[in-house]
Protein backbone atom coordinates (compact mmCIF):
# COMPACT_ATOMS: atom_id res chain seq x y z
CA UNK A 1 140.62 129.47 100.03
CA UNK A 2 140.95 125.96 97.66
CA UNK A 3 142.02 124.20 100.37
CA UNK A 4 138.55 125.03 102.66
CA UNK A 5 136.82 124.48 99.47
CA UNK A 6 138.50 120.84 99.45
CA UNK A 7 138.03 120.52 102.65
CA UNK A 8 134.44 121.20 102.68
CA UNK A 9 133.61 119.20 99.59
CA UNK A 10 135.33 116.22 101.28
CA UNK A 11 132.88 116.47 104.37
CA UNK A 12 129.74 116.73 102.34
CA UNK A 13 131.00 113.25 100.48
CA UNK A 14 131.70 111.61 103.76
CA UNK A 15 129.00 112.85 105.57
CA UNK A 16 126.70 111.30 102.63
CA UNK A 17 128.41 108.50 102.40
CA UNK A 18 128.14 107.39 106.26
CA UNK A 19 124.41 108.37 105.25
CA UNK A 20 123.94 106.16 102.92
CA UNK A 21 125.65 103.71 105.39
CA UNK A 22 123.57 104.34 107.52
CA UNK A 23 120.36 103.69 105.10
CA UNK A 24 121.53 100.04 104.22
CA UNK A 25 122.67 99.45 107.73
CA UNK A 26 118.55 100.09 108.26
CA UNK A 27 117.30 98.22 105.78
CA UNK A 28 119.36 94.80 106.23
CA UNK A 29 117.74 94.97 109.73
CA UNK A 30 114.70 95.14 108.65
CA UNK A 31 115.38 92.48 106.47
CA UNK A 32 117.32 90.19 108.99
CA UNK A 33 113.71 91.31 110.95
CA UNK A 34 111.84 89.77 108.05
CA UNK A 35 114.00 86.08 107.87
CA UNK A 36 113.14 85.90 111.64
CA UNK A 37 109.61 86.24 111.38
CA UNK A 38 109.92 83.82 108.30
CA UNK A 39 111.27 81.11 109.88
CA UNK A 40 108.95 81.34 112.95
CA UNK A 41 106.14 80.91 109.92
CA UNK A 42 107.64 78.38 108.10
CA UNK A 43 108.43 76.30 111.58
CA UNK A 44 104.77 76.93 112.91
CA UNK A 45 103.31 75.75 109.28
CA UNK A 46 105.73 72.45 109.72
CA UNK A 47 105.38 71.55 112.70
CA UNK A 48 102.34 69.34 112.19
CA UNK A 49 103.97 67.80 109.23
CA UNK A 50 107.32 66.88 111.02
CA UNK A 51 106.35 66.11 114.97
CA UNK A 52 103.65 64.32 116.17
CA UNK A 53 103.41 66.19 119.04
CA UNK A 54 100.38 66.62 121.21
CA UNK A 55 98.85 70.10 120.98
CA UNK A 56 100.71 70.75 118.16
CA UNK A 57 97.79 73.15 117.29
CA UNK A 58 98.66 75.87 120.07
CA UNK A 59 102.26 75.68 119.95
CA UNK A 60 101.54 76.63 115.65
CA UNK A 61 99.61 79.06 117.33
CA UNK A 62 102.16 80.38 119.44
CA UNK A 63 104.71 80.71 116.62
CA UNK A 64 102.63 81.97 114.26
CA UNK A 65 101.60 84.65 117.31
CA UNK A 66 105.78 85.44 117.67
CA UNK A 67 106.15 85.45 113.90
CA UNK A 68 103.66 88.34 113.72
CA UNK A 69 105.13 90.13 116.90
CA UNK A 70 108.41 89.92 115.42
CA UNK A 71 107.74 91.15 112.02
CA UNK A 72 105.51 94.22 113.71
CA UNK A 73 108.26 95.05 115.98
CA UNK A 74 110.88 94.82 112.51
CA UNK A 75 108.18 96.87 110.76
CA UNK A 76 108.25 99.52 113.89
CA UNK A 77 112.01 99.95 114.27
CA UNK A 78 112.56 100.43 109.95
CA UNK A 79 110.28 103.29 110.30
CA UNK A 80 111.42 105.06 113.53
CA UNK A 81 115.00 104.98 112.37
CA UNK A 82 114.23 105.93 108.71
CA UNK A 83 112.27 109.12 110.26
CA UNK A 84 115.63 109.41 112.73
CA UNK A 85 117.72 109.42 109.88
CA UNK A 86 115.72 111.59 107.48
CA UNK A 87 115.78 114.23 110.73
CA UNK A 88 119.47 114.02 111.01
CA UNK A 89 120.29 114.27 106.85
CA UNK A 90 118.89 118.03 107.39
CA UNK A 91 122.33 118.69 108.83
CA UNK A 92 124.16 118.26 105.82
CA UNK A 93 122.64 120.87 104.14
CA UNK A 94 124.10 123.36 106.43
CA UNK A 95 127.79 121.79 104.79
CA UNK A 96 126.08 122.36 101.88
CA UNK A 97 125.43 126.07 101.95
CA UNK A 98 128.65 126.65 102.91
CA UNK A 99 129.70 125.00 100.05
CA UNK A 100 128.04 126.20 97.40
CA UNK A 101 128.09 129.78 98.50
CA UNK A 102 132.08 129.77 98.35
């Protein structure tokens, strides 16, 4: 009976931890998301500055157009896989019950 009761306690902590893996895995996407769309921002603000390139004006336009796509689509994939994961942590709790009813 102790050793299903270690047994189970060990799941629950490595079924959390690859959780929690899971929820910084997420976020540093988003995040790498984020320095993307940055540096399209920072390159289309530049550009002017650095080139003198003629219409300069749409091709700002055009990064500032991808920066925004990019940090949308960033935006978009945090949230669906935050709801994905927040649907799959309800299957610890069954690991829990077990648990704590023992």
């Amino acid at each position: 009976m102790e050793a299903k009761k270690a047994m189970n306690k060990d799941l629950i902590l490595r079924e959390k931890l690859a959780l929690q893996r899971t929820i910084l895995a997420n976020q540093s996407t988003f995040l790498a998301f984020l320095r993307t769309s940055m540096y399209f921002l920072i390159a289309g603000l530049s550009l002017r500055n650095l080139l003198k390139v003629e219409n300069s004006f749409l091709i700002e336009i055009a990064l500032f157009i991808t920066s925004f796509v990019i940090f949308i689509l960033g935006t978009l994939n945090y949230f669906k896989h935050k709801k994905s994961i927040s649907e799959n942590k309800k299957h610890i709790g069954d690991y829990q019950l077990e648990y704590y009813e023992l």
